[in-house]
PDB file of N, CA and C in Angstrom:
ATOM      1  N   UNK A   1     -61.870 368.044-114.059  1.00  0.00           N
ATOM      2  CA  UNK A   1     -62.975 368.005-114.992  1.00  0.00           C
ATOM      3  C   UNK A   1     -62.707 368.969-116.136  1.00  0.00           C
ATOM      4  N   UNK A   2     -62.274 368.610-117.481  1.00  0.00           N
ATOM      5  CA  UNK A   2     -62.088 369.352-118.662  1.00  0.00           C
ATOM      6  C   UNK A   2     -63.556 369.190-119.289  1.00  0.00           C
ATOM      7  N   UNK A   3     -63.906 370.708-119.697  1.00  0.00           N
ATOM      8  CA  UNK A   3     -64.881 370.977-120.420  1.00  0.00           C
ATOM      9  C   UNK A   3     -64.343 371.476-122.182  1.00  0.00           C
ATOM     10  N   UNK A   4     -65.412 369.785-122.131  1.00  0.00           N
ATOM     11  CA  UNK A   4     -64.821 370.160-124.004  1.00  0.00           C
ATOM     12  C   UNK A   4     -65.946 371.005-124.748  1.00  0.00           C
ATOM     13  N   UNK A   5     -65.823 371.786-125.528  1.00  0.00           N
ATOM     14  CA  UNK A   5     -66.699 372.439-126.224  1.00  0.00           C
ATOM     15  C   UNK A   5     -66.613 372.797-127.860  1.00  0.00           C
ATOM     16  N   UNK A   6     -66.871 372.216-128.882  1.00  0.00           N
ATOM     17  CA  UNK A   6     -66.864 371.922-130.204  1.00  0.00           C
ATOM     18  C   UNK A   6     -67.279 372.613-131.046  1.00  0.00           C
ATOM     19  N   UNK A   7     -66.462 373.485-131.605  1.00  0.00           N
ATOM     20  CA  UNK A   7     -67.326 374.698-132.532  1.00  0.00           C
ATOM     21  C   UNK A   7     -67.819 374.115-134.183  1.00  0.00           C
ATOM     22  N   UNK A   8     -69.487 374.382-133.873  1.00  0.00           N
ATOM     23  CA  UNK A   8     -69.710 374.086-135.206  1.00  0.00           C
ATOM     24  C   UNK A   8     -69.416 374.877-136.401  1.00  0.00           C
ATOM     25  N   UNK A   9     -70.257 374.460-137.716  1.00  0.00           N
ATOM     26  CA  UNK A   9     -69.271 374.762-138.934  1.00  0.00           C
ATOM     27  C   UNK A   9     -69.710 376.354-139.119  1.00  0.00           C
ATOM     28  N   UNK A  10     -71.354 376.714-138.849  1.00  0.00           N
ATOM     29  CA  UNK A  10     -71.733 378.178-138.769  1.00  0.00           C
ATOM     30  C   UNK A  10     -72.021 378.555-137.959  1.00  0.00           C
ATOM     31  N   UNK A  11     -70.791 378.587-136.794  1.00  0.00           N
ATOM     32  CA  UNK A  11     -71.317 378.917-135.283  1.00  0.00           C
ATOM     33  C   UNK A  11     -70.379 379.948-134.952  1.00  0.00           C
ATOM     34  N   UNK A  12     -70.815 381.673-134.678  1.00  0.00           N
ATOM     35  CA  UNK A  12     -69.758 382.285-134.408  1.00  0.00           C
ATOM     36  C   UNK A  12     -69.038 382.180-133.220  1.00  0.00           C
ATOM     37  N   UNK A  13     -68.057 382.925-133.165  1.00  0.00           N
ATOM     38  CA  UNK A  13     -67.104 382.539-131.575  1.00  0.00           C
ATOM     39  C   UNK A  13     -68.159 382.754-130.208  1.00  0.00           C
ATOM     40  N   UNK A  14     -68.709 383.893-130.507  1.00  0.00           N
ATOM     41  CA  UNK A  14     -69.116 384.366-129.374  1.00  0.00           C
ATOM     42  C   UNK A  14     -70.183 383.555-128.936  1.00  0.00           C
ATOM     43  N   UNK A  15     -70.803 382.809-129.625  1.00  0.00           N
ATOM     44  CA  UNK A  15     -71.634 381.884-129.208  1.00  0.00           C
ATOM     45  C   UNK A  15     -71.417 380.622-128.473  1.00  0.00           C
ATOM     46  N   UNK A  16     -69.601 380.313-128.929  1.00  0.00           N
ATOM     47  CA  UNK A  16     -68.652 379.303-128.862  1.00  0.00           C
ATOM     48  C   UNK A  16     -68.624 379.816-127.198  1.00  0.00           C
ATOM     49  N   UNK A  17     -68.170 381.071-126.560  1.00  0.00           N
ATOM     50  CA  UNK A  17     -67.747 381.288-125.671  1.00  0.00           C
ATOM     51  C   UNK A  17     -68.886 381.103-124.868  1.00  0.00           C
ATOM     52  N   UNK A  18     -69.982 381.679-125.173  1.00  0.00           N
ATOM     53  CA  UNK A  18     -71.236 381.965-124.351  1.00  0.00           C
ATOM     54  C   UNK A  18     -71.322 380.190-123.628  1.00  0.00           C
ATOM     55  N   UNK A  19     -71.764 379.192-124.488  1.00  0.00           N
ATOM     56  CA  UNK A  19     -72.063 378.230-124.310  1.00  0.00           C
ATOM     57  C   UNK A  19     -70.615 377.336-122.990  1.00  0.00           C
ATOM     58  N   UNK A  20     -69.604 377.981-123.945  1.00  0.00           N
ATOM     59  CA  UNK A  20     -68.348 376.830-122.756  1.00  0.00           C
ATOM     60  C   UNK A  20     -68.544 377.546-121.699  1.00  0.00           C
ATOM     61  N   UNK A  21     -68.850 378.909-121.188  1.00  0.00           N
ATOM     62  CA  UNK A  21     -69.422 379.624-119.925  1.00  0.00           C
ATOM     63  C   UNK A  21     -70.103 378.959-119.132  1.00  0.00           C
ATOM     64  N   UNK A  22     -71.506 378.691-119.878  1.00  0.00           N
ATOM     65  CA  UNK A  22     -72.523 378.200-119.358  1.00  0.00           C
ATOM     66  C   UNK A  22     -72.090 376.913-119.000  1.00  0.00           C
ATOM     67  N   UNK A  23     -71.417 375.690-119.713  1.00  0.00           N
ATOM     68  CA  UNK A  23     -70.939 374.591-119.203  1.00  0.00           C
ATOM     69  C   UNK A  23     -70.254 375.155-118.042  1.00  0.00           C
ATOM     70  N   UNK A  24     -69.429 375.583-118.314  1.00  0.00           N
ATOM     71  CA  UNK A  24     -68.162 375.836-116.776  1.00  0.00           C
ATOM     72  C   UNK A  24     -69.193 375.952-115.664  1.00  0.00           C
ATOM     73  N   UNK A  25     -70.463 376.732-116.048  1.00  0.00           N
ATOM     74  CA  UNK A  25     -71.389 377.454-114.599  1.00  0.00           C
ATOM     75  C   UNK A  25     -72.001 376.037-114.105  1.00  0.00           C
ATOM     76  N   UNK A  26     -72.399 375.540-114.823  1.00  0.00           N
ATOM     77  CA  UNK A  26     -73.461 374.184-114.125  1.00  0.00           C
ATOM     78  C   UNK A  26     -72.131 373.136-114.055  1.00  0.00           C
ATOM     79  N   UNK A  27     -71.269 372.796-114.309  1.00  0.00           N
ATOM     80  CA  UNK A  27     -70.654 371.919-114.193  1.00  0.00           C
ATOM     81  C   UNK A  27     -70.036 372.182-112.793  1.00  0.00           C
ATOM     82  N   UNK A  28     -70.161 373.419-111.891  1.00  0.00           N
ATOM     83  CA  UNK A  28     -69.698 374.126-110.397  1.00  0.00           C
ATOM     84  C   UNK A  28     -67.926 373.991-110.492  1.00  0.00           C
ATOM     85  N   UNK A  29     -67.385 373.207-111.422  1.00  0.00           N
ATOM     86  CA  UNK A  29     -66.205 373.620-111.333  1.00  0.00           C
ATOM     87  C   UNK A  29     -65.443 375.062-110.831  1.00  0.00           C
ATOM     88  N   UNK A  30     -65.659 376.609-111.217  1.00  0.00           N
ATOM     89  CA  UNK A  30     -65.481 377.558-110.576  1.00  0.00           C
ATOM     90  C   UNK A  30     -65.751 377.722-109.334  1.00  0.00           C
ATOM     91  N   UNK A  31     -66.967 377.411-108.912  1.00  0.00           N
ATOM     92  CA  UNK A  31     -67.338 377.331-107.788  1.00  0.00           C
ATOM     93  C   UNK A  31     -66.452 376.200-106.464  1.00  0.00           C
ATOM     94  N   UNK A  32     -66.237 375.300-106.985  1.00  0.00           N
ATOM     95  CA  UNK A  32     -65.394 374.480-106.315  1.00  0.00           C
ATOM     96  C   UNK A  32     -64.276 375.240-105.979  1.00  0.00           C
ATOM     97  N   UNK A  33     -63.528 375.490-107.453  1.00  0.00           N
ATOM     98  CA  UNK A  33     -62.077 376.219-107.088  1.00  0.00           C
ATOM     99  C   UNK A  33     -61.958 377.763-105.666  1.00  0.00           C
ATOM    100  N   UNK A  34     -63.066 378.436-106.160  1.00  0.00           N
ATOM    101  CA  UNK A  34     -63.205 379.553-105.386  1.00  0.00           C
ATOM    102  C   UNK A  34     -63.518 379.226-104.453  1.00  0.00           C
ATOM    103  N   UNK A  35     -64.200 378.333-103.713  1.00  0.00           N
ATOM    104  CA  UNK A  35     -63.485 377.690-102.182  1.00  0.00           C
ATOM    105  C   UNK A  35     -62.630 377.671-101.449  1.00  0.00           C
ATOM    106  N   UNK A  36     -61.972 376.459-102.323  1.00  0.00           N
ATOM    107  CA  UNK A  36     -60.885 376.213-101.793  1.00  0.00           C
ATOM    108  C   UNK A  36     -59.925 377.622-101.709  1.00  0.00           C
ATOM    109  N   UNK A  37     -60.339 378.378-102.412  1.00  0.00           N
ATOM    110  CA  UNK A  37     -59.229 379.595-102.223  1.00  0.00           C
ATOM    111  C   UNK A  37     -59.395 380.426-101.301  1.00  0.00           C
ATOM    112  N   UNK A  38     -60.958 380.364-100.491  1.00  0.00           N
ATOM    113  CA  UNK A  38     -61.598 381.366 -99.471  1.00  0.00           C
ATOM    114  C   UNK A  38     -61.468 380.145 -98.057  1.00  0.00           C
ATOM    115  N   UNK A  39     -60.893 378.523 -98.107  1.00  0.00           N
ATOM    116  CA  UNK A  39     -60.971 378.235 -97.218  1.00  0.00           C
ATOM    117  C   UNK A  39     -59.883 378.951 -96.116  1.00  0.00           C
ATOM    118  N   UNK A  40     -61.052 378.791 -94.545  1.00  0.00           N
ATOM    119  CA  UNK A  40     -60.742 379.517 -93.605  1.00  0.00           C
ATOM    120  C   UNK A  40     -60.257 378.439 -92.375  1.00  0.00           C
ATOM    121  N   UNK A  41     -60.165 378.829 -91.358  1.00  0.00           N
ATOM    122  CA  UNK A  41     -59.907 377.671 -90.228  1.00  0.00           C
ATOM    123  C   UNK A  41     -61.038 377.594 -89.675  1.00  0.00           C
ATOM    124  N   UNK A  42     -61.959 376.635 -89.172  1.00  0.00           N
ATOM    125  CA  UNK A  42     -63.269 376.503 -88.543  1.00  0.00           C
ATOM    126  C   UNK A  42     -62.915 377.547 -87.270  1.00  0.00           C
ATOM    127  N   UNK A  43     -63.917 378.923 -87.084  1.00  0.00           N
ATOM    128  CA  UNK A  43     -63.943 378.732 -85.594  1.00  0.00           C
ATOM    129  C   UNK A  43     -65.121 379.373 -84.973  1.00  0.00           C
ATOM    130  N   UNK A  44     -64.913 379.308 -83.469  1.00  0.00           N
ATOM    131  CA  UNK A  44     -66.260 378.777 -83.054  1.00  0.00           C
ATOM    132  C   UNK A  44     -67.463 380.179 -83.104  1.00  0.00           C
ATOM    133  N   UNK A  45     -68.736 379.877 -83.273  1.00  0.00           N
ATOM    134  CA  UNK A  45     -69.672 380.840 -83.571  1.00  0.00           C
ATOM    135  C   UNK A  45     -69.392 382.181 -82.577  1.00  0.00           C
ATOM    136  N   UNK A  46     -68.997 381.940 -81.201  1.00  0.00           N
ATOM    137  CA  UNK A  46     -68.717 383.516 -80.074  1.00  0.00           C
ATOM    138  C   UNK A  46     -67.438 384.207 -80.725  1.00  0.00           C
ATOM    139  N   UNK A  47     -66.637 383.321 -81.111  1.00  0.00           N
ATOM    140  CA  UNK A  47     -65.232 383.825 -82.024  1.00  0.00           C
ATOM    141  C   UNK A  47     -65.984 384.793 -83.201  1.00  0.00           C
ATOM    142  N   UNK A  48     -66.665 384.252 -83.951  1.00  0.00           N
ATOM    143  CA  UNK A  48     -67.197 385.303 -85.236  1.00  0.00           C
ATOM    144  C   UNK A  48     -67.669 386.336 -85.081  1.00  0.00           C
ATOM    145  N   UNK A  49     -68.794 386.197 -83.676  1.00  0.00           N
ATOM    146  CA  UNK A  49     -69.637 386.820 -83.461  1.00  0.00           C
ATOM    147  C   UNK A  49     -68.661 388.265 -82.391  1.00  0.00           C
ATOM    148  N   UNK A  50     -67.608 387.900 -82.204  1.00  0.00           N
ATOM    149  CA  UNK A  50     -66.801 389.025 -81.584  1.00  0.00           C
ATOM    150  C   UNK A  50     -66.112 390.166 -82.519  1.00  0.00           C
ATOM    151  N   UNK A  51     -65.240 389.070 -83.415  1.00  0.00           N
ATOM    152  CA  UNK A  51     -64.576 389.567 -84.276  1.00  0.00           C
ATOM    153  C   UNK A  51     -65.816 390.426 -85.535  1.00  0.00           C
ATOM    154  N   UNK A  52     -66.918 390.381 -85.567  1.00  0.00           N
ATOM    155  CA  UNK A  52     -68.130 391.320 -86.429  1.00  0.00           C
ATOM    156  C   UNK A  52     -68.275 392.521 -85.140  1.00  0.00           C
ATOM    157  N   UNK A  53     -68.319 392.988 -84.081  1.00  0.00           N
ATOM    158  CA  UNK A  53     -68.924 393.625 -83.222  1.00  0.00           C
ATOM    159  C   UNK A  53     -67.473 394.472 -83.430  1.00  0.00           C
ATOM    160  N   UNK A  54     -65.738 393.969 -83.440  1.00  0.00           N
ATOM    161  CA  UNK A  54     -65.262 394.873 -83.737  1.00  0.00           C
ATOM    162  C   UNK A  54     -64.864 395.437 -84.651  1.00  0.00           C
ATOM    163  N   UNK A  55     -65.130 394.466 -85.816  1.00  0.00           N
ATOM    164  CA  UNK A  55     -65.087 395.173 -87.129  1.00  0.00           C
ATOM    165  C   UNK A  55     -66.302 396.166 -87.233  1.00  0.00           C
ATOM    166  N   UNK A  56     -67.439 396.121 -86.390  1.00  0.00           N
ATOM    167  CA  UNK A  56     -68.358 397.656 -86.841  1.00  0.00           C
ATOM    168  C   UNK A  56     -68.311 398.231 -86.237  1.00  0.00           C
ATOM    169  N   UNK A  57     -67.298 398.086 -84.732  1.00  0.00           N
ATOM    170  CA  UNK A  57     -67.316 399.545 -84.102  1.00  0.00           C
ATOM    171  C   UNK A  57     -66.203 400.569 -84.842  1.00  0.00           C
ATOM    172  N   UNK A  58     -64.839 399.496 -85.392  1.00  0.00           N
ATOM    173  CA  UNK A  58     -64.252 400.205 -85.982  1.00  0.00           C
ATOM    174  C   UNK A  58     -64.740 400.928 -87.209  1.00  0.00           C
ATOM    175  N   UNK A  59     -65.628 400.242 -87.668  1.00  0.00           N
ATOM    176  CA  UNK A  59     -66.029 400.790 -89.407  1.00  0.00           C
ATOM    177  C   UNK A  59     -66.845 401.932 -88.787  1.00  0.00           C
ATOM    178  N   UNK A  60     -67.851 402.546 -87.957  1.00  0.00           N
ATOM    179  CA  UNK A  60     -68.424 403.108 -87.056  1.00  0.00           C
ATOM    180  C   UNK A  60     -67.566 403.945 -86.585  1.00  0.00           C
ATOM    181  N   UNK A  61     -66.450 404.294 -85.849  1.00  0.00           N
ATOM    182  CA  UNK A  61     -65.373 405.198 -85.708  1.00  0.00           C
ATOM    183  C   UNK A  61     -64.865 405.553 -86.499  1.00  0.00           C
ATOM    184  N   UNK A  62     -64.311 405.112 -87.479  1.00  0.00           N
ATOM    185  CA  UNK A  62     -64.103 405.773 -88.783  1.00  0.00           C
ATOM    186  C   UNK A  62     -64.806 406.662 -89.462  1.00  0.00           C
ATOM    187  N   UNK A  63     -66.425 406.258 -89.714  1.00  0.00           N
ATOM    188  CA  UNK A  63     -67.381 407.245 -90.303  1.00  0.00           C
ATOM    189  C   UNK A  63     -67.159 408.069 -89.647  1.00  0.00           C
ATOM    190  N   UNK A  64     -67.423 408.098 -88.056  1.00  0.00           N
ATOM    191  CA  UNK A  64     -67.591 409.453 -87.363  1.00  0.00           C
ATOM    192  C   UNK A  64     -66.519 410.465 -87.573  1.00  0.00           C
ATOM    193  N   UNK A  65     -65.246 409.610 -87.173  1.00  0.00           N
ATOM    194  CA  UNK A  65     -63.954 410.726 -87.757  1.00  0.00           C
ATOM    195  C   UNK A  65     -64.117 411.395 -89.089  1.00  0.00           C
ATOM    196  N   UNK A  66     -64.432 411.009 -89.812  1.00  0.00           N
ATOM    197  CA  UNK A  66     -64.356 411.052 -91.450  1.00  0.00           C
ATOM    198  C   UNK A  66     -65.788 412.405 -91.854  1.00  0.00           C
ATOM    199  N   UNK A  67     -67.310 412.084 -90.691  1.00  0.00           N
ATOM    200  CA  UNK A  67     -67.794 413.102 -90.572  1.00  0.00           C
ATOM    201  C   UNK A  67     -67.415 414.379 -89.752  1.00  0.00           C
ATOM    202  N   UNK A  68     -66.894 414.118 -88.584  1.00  0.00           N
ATOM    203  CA  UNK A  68     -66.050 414.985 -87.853  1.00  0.00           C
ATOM    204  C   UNK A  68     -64.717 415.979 -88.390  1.00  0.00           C
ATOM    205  N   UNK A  69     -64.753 415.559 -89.681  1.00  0.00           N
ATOM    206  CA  UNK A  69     -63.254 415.963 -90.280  1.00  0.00           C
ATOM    207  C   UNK A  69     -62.040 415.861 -89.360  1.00  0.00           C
ATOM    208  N   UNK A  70     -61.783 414.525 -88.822  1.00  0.00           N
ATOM    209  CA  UNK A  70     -60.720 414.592 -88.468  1.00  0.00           C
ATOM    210  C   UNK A  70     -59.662 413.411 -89.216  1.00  0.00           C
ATOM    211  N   UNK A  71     -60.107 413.071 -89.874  1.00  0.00           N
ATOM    212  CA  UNK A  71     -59.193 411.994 -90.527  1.00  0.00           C
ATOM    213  C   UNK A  71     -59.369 412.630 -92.450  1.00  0.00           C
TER     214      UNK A  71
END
């Protein structure tokens, strides 16, 4: 999907830019792309829900070291 955008005869740039922005935003093109770039492998909800419990015990051990002054 090419977004054409046509600068009129007393139209400054920045207005030029503002507007092909705003096309790009509602047209979800960005949004599409940035998907596909965050796609992941499906997996199953106890899988997520494990892998979050050890990402905050670790983020959680860290603070403490970090208040503890040991790291």
């Amino acid at each position: 999907m090419i977004q054409v955008t046509r600068k009129d005869n007393n139209e400054a740039n920045e207005n030029l830019i503002r507007r092909f922005n705003r096309k790009v935003l509602q047209s979800g093109v960005l949004s599409a792309a940035k998907a596909t770039q965050r796609f992941s492998k499906p997996i199953s909800k106890v899988e997520r829900r494990n892998k979050a419990i050890i990402r905050r015990s670790r983020k959680s051990d860290k603070l403490l070291k970090t208040r503890l002054g040991l790291r």
